[in-house]
PDB file of N, CA and C in Angstrom:
ATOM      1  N   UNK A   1       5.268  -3.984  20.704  1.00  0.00           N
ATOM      2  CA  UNK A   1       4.372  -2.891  21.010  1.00  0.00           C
ATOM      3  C   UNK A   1       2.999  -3.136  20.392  1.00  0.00           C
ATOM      4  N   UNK A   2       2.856  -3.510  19.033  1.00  0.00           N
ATOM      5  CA  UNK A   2       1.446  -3.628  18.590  1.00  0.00           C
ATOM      6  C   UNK A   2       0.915  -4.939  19.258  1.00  0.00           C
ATOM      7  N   UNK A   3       1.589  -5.539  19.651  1.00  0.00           N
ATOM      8  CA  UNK A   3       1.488  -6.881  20.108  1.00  0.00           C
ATOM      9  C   UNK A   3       0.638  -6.757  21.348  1.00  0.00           C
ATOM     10  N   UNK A   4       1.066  -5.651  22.099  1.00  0.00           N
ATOM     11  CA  UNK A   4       0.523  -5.467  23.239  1.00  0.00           C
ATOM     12  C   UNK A   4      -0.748  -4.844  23.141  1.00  0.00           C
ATOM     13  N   UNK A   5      -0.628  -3.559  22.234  1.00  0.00           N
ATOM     14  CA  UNK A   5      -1.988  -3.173  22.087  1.00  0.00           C
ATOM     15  C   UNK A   5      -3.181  -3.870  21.463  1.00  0.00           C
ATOM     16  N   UNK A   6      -2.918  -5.112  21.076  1.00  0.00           N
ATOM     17  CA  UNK A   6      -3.633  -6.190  20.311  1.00  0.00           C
ATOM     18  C   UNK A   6      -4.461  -6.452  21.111  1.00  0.00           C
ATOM     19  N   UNK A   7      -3.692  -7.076  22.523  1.00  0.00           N
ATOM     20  CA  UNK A   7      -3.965  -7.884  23.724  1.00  0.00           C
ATOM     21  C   UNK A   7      -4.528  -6.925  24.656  1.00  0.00           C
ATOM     22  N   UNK A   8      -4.432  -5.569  24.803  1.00  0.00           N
ATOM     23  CA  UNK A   8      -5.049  -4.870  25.389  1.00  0.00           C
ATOM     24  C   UNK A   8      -6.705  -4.449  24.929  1.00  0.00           C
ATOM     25  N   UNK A   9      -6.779  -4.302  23.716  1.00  0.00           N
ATOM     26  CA  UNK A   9      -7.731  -4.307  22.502  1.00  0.00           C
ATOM     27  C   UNK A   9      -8.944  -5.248  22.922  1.00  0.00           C
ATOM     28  N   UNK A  10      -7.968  -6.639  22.675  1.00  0.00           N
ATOM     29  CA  UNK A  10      -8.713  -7.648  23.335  1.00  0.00           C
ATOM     30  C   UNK A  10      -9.319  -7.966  24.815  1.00  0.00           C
ATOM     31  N   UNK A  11      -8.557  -7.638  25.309  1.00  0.00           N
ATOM     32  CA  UNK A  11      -8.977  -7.061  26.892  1.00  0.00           C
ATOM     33  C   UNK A  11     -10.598  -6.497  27.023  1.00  0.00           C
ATOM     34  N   UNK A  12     -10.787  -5.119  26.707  1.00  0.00           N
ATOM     35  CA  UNK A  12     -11.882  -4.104  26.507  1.00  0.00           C
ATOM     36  C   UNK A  12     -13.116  -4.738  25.667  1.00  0.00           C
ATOM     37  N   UNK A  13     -12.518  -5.353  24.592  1.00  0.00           N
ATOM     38  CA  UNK A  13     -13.680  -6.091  23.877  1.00  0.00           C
ATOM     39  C   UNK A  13     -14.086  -7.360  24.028  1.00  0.00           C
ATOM     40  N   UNK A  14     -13.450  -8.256  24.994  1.00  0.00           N
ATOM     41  CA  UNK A  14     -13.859  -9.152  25.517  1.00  0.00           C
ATOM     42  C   UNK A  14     -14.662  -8.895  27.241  1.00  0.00           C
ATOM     43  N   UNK A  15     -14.207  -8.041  27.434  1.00  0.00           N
ATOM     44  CA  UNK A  15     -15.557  -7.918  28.600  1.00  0.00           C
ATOM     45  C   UNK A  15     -16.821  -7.157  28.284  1.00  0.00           C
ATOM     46  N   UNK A  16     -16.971  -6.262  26.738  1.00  0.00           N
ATOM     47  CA  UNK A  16     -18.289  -6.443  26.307  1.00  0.00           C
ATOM     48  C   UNK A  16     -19.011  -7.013  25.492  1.00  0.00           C
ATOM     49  N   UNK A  17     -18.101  -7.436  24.886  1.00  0.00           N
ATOM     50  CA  UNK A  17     -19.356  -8.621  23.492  1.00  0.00           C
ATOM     51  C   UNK A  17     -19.003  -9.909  23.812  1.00  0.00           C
ATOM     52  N   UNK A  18     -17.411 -10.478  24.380  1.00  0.00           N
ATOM     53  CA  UNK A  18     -16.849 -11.895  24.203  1.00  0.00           C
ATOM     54  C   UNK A  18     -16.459 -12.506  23.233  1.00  0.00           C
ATOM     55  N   UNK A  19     -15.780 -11.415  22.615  1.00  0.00           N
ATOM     56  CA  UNK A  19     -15.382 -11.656  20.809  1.00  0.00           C
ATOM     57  C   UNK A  19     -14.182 -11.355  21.022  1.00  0.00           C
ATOM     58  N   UNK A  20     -13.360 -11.337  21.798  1.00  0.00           N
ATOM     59  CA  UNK A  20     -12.483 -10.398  22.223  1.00  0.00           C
ATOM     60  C   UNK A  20     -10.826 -11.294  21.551  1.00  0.00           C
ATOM     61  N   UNK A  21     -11.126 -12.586  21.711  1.00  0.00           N
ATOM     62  CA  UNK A  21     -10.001 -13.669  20.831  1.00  0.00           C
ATOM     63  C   UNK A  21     -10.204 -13.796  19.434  1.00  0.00           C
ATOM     64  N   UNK A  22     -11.360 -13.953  18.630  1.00  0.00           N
ATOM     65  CA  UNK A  22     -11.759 -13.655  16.815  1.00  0.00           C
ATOM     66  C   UNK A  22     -10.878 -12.355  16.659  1.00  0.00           C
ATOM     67  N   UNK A  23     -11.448 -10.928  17.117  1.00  0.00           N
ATOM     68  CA  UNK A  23     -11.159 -10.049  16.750  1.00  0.00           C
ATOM     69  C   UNK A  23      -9.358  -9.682  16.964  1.00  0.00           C
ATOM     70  N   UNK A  24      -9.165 -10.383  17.987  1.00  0.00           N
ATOM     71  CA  UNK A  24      -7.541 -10.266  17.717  1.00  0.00           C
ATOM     72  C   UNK A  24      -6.641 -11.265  16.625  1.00  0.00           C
ATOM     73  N   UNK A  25      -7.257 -12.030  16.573  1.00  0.00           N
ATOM     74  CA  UNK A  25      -6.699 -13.327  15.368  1.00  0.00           C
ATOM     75  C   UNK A  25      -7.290 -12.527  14.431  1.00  0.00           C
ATOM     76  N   UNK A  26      -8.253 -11.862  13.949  1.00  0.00           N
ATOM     77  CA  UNK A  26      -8.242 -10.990  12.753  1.00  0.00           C
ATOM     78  C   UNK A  26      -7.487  -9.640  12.434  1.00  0.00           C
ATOM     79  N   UNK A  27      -7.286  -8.683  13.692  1.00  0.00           N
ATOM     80  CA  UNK A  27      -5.828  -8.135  13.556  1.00  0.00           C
ATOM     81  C   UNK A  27      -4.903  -8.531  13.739  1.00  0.00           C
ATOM     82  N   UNK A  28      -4.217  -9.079  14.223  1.00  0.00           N
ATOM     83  CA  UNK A  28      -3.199  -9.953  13.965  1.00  0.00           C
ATOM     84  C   UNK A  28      -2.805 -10.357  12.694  1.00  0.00           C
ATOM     85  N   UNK A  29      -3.895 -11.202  11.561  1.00  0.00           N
ATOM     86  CA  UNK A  29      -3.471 -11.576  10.819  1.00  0.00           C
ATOM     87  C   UNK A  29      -3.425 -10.873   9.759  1.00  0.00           C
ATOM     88  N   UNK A  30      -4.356  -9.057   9.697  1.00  0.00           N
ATOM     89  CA  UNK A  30      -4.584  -8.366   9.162  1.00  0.00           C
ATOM     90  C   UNK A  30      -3.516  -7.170   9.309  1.00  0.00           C
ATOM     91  N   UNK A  31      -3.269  -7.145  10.444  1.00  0.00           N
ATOM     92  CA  UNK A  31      -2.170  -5.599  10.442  1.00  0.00           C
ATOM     93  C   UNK A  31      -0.876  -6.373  11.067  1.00  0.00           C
ATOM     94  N   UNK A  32      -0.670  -6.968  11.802  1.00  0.00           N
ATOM     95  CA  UNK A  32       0.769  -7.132  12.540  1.00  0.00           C
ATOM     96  C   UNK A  32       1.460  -7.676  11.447  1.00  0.00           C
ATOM     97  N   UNK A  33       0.956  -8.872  10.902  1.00  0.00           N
ATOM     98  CA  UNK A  33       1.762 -10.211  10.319  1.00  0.00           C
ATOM     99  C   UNK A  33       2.204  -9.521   9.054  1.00  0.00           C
ATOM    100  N   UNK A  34       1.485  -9.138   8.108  1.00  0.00           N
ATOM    101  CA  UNK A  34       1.839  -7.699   6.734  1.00  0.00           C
ATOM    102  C   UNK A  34       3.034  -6.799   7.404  1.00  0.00           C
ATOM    103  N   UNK A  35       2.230  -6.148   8.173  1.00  0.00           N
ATOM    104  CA  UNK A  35       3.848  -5.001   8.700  1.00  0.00           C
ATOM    105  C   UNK A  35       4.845  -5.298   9.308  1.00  0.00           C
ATOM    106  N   UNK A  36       5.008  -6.795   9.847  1.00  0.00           N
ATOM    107  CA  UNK A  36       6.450  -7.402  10.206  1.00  0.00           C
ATOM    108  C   UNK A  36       6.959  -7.749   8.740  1.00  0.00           C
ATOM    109  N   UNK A  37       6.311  -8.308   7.619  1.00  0.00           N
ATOM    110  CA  UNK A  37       7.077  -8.512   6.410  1.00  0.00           C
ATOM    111  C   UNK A  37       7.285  -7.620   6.057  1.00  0.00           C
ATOM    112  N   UNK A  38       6.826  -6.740   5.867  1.00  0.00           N
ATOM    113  CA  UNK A  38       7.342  -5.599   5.235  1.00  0.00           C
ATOM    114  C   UNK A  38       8.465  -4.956   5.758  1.00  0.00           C
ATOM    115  N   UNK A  39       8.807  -4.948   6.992  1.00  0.00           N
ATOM    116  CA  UNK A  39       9.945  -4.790   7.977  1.00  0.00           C
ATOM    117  C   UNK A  39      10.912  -5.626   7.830  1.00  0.00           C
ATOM    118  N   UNK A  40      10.666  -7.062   7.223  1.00  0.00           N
ATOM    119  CA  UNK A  40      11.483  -8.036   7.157  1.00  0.00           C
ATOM    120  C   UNK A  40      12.438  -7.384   5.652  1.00  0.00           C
ATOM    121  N   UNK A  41      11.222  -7.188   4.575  1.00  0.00           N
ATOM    122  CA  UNK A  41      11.618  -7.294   3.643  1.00  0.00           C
ATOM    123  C   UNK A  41      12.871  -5.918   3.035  1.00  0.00           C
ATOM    124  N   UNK A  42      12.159  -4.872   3.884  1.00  0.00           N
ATOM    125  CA  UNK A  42      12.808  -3.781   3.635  1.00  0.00           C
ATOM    126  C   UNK A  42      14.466  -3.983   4.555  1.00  0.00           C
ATOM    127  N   UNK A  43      14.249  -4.675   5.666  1.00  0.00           N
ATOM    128  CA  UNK A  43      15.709  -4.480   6.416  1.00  0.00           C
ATOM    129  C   UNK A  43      16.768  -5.443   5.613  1.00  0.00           C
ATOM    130  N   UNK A  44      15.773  -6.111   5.382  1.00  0.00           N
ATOM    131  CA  UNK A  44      17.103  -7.476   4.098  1.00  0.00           C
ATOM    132  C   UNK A  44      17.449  -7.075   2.994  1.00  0.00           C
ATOM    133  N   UNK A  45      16.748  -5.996   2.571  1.00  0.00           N
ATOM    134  CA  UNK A  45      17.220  -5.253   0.919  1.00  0.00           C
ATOM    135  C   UNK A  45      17.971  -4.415   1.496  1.00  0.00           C
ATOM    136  N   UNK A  46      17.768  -3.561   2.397  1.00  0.00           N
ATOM    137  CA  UNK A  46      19.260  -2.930   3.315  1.00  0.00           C
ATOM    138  C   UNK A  46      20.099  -3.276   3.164  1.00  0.00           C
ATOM    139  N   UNK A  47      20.454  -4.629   4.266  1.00  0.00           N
ATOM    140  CA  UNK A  47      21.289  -5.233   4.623  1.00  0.00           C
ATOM    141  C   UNK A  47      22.337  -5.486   3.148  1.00  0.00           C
ATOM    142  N   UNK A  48      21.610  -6.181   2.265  1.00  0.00           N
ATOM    143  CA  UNK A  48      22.532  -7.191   1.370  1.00  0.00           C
ATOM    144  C   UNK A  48      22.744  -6.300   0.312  1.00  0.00           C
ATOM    145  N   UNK A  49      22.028  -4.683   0.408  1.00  0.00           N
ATOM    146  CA  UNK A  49      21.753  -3.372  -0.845  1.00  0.00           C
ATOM    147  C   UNK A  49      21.708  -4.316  -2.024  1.00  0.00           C
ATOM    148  N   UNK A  50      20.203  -4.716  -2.142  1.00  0.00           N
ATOM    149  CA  UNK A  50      19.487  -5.064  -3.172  1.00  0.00           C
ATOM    150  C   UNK A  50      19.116  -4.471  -4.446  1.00  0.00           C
ATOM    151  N   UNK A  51      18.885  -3.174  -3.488  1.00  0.00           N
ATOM    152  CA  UNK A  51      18.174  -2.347  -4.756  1.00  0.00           C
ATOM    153  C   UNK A  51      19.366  -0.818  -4.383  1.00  0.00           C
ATOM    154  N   UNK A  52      20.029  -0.936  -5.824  1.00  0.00           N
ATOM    155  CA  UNK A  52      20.720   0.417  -5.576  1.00  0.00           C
ATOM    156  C   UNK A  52      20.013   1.565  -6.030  1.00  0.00           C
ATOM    157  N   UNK A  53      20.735   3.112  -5.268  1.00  0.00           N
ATOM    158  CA  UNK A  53      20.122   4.032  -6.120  1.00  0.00           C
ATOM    159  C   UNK A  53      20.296   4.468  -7.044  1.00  0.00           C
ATOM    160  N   UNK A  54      20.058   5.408  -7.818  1.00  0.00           N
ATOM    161  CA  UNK A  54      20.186   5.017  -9.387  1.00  0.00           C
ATOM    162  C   UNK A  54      20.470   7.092  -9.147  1.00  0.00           C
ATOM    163  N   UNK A  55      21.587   7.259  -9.679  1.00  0.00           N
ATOM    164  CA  UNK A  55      22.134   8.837 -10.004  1.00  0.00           C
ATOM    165  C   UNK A  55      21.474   9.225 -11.245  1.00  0.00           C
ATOM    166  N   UNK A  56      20.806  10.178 -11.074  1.00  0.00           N
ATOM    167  CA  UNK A  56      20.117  11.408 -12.390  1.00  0.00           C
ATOM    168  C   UNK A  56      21.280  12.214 -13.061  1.00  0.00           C
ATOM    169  N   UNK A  57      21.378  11.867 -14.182  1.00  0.00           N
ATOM    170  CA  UNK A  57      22.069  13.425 -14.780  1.00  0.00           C
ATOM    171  C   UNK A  57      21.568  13.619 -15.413  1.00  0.00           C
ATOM    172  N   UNK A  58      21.488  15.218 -15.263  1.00  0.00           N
ATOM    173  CA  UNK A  58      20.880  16.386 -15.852  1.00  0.00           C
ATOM    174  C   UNK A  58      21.635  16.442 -17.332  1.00  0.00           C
ATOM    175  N   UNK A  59      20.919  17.018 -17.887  1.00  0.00           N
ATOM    176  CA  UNK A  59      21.490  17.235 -19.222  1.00  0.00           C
ATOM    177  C   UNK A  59      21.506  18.768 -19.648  1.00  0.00           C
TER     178      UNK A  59
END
């Protein structure tokens, strides 16, 4: 999905300035590529429960 709106992005801004491939290789490498790791990273600490939760008692 962001993938597409990247390329659509690029679309609109390449038929008015012709910058329209820079500016997607700079989102791209700025918003997609970060928020797939972070997707990566969070579904694998899921998966293998990396990080447990930790129970409060009250006193």
């Amino acid at each position: 999905m962001l993938v597409a709106l990247i390329n659509l992005a690029e679309f609109f801004i390449d038929s008015l300035f012709f910058v329209g491939s820079f500016i997607t290789i700079a989102l791209s490498l700025i918003v997609v590529v970060p928020l797939m790791e972070i997707l990566k990273t969070e579904l694998y600490t899921r998966k293998f429960e990396l990080v447990k939760r930790t129970i409060h008692i009250s006193r």
